[in-house]
N, C-alpha and C. Protein backbone atom coordinates (compact mmCIF):
# COMPACT_ATOMS: atom_id res chain seq x y z
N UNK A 1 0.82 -1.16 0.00
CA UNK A 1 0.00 0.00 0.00
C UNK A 1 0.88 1.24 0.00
N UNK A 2 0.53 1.76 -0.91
CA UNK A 2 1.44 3.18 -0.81
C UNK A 2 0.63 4.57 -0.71
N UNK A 3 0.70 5.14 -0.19
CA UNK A 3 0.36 6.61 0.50
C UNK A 3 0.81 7.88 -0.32
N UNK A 4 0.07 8.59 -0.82
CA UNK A 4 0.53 10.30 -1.75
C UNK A 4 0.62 11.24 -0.58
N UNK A 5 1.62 11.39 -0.19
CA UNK A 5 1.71 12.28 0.74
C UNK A 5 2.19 14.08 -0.12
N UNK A 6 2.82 14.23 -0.97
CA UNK A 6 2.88 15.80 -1.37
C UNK A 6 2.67 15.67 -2.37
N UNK A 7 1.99 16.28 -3.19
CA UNK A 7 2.24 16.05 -4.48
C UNK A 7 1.48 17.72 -4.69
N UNK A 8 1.64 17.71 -6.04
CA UNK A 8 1.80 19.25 -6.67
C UNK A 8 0.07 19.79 -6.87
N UNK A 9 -0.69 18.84 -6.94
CA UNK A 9 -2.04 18.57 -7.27
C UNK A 9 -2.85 19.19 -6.08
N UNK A 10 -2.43 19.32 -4.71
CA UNK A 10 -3.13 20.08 -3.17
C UNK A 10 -2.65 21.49 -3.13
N UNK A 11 -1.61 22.21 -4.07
CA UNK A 11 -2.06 23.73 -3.85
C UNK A 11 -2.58 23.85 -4.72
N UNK A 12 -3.62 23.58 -5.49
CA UNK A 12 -4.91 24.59 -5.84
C UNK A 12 -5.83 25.01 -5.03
N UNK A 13 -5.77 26.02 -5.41
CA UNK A 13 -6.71 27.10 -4.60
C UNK A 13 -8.48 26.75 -4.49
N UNK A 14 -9.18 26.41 -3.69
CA UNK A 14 -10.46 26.23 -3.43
C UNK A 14 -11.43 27.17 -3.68
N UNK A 15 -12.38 27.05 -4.57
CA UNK A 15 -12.82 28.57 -5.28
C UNK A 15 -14.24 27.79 -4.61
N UNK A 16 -14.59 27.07 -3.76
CA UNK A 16 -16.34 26.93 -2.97
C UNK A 16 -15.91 28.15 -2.21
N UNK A 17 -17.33 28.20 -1.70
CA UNK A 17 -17.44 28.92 -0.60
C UNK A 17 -18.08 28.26 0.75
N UNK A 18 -17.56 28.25 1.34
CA UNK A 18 -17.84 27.39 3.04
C UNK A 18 -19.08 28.33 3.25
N UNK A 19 -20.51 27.73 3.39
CA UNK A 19 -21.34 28.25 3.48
C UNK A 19 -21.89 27.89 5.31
N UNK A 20 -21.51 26.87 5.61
CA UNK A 20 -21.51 26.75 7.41
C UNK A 20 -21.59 27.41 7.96
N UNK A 21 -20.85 28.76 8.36
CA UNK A 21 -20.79 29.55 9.37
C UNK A 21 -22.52 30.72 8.70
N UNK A 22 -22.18 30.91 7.69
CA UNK A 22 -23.58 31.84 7.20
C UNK A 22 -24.33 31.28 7.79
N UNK A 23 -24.66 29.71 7.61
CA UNK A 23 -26.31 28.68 8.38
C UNK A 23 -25.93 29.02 9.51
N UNK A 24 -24.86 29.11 10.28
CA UNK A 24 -25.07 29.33 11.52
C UNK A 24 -25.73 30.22 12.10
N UNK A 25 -25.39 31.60 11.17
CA UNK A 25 -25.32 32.77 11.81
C UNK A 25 -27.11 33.29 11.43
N UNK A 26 -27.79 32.77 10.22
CA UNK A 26 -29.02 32.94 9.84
C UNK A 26 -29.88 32.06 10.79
N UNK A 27 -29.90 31.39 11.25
CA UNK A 27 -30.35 30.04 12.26
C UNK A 27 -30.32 30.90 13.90
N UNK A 28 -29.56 31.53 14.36
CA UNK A 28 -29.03 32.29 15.25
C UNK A 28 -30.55 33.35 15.37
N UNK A 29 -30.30 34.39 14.09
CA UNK A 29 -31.00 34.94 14.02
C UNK A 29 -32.63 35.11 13.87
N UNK A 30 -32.61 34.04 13.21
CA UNK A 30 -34.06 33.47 13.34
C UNK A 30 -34.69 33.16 14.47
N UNK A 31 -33.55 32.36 15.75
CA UNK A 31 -34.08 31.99 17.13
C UNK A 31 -34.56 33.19 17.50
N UNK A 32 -33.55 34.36 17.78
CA UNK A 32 -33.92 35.22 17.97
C UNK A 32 -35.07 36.16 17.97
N UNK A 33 -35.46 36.33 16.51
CA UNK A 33 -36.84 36.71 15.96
C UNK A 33 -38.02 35.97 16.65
N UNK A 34 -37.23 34.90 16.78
CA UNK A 34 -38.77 33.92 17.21
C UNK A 34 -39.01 33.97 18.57
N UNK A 35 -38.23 34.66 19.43
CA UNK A 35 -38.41 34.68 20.99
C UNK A 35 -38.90 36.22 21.10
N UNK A 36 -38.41 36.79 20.49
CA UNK A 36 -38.75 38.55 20.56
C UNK A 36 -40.01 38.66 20.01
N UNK A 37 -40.18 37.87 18.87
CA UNK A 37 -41.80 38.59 18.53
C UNK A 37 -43.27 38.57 19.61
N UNK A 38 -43.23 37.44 19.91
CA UNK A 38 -44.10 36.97 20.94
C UNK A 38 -44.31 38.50 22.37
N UNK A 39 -43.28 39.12 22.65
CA UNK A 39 -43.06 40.02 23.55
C UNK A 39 -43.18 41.43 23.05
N UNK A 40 -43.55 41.39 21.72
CA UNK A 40 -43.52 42.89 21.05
C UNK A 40 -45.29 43.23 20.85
N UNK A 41 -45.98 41.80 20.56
CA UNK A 41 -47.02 42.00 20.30
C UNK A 41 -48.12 41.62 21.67
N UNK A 42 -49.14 42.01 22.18
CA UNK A 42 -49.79 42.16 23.12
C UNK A 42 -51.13 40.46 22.84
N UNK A 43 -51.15 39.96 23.89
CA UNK A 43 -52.48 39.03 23.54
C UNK A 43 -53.31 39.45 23.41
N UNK A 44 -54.31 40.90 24.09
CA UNK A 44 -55.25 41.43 24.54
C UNK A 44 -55.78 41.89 23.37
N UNK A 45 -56.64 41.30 21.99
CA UNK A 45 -57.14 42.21 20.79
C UNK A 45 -58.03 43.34 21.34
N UNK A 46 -57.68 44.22 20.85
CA UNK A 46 -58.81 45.40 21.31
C UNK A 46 -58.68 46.22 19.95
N UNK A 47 -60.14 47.00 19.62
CA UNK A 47 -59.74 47.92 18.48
C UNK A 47 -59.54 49.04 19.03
N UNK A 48 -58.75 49.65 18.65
CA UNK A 48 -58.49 51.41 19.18
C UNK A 48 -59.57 52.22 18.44
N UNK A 49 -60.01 53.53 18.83
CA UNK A 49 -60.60 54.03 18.12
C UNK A 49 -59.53 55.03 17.35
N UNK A 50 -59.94 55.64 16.44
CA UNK A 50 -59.32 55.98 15.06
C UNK A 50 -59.71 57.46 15.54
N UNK A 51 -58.63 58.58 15.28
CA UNK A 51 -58.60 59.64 15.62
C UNK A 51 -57.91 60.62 14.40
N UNK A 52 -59.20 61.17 14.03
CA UNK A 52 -58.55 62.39 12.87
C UNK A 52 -58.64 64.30 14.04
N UNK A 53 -57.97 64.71 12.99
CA UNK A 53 -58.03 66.11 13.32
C UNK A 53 -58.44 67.05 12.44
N UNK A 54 -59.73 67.04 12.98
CA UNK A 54 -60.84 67.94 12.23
C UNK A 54 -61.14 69.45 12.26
N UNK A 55 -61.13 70.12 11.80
CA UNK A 55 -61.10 71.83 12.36
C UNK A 55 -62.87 71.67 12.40
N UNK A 56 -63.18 72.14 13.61
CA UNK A 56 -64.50 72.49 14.36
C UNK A 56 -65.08 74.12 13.69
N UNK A 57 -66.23 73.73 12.69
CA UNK A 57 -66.79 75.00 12.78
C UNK A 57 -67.82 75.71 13.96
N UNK A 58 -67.97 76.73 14.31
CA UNK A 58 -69.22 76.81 14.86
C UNK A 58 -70.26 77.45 14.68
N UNK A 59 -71.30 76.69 14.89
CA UNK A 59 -72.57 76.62 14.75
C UNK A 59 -73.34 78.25 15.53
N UNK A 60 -74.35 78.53 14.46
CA UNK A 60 -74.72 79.76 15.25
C UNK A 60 -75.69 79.77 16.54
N UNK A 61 -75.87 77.89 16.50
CA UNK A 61 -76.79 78.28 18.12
C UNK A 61 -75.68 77.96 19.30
N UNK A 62 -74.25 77.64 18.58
CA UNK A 62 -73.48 77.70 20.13
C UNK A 62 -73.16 78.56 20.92
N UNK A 63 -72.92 78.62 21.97
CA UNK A 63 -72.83 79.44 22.83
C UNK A 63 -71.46 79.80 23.34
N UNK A 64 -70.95 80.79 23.35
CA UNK A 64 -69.14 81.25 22.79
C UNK A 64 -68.85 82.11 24.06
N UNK A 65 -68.24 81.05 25.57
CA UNK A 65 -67.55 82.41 26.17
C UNK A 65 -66.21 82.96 25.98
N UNK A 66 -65.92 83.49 26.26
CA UNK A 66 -64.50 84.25 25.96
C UNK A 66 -63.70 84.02 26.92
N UNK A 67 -62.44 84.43 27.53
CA UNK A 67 -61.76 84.36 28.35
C UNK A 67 -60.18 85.12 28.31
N UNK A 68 -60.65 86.28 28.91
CA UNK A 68 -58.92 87.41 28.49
C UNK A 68 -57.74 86.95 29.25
N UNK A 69 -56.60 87.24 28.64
CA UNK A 69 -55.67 87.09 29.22
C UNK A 69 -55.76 87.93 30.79
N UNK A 70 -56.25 89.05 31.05
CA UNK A 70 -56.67 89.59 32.36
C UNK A 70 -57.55 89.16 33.24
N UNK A 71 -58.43 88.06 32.17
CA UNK A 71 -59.06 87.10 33.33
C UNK A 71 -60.49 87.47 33.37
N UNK A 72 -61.03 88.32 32.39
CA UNK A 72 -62.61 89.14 32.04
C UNK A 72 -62.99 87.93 31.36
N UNK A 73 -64.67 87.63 31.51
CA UNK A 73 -65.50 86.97 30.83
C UNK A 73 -66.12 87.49 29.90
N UNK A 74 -66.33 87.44 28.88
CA UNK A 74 -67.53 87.43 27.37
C UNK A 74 -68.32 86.65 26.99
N UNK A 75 -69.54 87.26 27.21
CA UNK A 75 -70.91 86.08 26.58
C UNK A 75 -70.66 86.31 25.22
N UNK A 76 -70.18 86.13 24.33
CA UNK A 76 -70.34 86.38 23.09
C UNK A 76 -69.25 87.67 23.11
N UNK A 77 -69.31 88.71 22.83
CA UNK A 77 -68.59 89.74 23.33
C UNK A 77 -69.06 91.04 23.96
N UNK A 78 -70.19 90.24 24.82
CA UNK A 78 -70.67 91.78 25.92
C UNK A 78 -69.86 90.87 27.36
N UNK A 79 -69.49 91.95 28.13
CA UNK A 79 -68.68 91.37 29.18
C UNK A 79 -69.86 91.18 30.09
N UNK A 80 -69.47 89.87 31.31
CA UNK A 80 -69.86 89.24 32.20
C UNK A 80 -69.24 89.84 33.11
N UNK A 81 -70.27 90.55 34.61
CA UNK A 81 -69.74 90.99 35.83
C UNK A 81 -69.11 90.12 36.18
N UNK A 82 -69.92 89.19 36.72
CA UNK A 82 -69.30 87.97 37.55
C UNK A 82 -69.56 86.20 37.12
N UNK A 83 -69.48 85.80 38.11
CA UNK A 83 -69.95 84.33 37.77
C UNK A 83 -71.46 84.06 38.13
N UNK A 84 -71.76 84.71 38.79
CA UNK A 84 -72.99 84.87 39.21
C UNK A 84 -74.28 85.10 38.10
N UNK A 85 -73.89 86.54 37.42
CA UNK A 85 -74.41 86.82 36.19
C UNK A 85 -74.07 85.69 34.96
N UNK A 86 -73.21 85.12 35.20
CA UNK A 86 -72.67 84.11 33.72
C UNK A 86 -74.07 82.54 34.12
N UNK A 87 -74.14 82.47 35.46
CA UNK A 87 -74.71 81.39 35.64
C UNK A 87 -76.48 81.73 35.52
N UNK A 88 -76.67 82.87 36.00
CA UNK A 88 -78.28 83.45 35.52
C UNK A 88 -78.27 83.34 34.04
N UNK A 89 -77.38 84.04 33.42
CA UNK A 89 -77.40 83.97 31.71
C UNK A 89 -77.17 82.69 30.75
N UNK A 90 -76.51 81.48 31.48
CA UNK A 90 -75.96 80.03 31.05
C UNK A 90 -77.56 79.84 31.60
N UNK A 91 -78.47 79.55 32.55
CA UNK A 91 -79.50 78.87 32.81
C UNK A 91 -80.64 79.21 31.02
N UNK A 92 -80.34 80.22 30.66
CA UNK A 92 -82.01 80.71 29.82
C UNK A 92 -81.16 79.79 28.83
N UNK A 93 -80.15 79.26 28.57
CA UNK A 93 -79.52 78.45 27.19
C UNK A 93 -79.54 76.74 27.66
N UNK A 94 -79.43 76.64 28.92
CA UNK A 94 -79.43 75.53 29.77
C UNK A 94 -81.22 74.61 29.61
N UNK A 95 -82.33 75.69 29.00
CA UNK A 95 -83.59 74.94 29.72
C UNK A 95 -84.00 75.08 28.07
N UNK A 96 -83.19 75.41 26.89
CA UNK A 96 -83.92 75.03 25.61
C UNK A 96 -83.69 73.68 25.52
N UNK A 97 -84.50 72.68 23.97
CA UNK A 97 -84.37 71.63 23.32
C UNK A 97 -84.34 71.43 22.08
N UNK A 98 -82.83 71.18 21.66
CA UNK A 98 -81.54 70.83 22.26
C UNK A 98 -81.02 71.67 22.81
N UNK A 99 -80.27 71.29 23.71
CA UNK A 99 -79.45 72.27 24.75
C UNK A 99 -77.90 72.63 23.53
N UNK A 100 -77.85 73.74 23.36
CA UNK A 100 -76.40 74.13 22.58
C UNK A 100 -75.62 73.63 23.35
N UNK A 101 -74.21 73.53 22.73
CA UNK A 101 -72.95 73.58 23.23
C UNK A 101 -71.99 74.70 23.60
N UNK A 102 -71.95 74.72 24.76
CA UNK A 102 -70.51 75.97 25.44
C UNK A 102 -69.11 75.59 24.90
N UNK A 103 -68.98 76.89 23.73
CA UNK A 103 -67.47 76.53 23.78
C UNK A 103 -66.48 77.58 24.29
N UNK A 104 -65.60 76.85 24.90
CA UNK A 104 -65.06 78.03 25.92
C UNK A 104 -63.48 78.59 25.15
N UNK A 105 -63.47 79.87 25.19
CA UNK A 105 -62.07 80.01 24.27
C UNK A 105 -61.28 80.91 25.58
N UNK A 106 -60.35 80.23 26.01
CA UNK A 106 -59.45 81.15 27.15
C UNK A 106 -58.15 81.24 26.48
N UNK A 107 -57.59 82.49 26.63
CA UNK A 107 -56.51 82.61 26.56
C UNK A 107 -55.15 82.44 27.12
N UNK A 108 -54.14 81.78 26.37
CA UNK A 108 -53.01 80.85 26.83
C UNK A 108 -52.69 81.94 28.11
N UNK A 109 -52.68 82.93 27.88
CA UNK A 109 -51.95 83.09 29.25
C UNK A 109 -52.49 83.57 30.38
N UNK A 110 -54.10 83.36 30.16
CA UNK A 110 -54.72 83.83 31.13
C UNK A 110 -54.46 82.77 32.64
N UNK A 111 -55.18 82.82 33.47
CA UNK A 111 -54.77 81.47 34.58
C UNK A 111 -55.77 80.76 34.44
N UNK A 112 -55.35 79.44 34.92
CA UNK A 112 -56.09 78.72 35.03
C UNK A 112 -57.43 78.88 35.61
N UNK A 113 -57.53 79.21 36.76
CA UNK A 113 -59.11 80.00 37.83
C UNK A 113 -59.61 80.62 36.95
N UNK A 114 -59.41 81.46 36.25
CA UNK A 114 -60.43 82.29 35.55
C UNK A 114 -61.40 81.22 34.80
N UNK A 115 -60.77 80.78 33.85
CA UNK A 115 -61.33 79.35 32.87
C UNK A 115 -62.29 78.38 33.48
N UNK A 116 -61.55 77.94 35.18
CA UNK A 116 -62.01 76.91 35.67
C UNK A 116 -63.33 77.63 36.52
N UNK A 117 -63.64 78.87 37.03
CA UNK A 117 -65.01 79.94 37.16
C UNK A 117 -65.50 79.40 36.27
N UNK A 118 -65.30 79.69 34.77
CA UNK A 118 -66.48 79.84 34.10
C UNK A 118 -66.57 78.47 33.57
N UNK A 119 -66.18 77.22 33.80
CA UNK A 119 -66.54 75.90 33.80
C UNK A 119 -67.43 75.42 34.78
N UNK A 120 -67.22 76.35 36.47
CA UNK A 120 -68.25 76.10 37.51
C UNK A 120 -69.46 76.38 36.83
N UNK A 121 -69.30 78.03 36.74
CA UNK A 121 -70.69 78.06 36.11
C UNK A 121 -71.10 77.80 35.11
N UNK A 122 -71.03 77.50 34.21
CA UNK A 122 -71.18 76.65 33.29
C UNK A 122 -72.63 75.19 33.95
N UNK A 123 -71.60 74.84 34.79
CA UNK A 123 -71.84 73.30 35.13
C UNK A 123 -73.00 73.35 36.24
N UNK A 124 -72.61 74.54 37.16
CA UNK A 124 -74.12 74.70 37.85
C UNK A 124 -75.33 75.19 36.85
N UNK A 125 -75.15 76.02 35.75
CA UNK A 125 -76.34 76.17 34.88
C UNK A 125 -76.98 74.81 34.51
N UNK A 126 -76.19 73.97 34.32
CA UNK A 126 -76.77 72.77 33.90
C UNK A 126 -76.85 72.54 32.15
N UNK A 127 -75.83 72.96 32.03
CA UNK A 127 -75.32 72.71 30.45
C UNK A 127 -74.14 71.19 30.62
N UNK A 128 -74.62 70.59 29.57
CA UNK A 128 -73.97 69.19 29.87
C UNK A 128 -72.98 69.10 28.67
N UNK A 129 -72.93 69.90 27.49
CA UNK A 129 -72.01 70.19 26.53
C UNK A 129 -71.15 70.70 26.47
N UNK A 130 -69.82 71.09 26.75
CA UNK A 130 -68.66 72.20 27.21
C UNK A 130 -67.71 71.63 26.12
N UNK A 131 -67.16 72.45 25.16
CA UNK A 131 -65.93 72.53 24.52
C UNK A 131 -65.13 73.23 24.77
N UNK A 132 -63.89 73.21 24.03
CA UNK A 132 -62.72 74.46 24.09
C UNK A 132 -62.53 74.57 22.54
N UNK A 133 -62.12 75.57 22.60
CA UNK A 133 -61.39 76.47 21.58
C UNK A 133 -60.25 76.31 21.54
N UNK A 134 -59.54 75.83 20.18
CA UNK A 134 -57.95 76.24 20.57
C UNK A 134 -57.54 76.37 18.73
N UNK A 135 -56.29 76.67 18.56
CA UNK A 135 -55.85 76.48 17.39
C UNK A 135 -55.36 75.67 16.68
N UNK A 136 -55.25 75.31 15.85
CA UNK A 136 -54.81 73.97 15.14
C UNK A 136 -53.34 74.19 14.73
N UNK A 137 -52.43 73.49 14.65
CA UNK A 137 -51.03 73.47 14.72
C UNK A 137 -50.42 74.00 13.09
């Protein structure tokens, strides 16, 4: 028995490509995928509701208070003494059918209390509709 131990025929150059380590590394990644997805997605189906951004016209039976940066009330644009008067004047809009909607427009830099007055009264008139006013971006 005789044995080829060197011969000129073993340096040629190997033009495959060892594709092993790629399966490894795609196989790897796949585990991966397959443990993470499960944790990304929630069991609980629920539908969300769907939310556009609509610019609000208003209607001429709504009812429009104002709110100054100094903190003055406007029925429309005659000024309100107090809260007192806003809640006598919110009741005669409070006892039609349909009851309008209050939309309240305060100004960013007025304070908060002023706004949140005329939401009391508002709410003691017994108006069950209250919007805001604001600007669209």
């Amino acid at each position: 028995m005789a044995m080829n131990v060197g011969s000129d025929a073993d340096d040629e150059i190997i033009s495959a490509i060892n594709t092993t380590p790629l399966v490894d590394v795609m196989l790897v990644l796949l585990i991966i995928f397959l443990i993470t997805i499960p944790v990304v997605t929630t069991s609980v189906k629920v539908d969300l509701p769907k939310e556009k951004n609509l610019i609000r016209e208003t209607k001429p039976e709504n009812v429009i208070i104002s709110v100054n940066a100094a903190g003055n009330i406007y029925l429309y644009d005659t000024p309100i003494k107090n809260s007192a008067d806003l809640v006598n004047r919110m009741k005669t809009f409070a006892i039609k059918d349909p009851q309008p909607e209050v939309q309240i427009r305060g100004d960013a830099r007025s304070d908060f209390e002023s706004v949140g007055r005329v939401m009391y009264a508002v709410q003691r008139a017994g108006i069950v509709k209250v919007g805001f006013i604001t600007e669209p971006n």
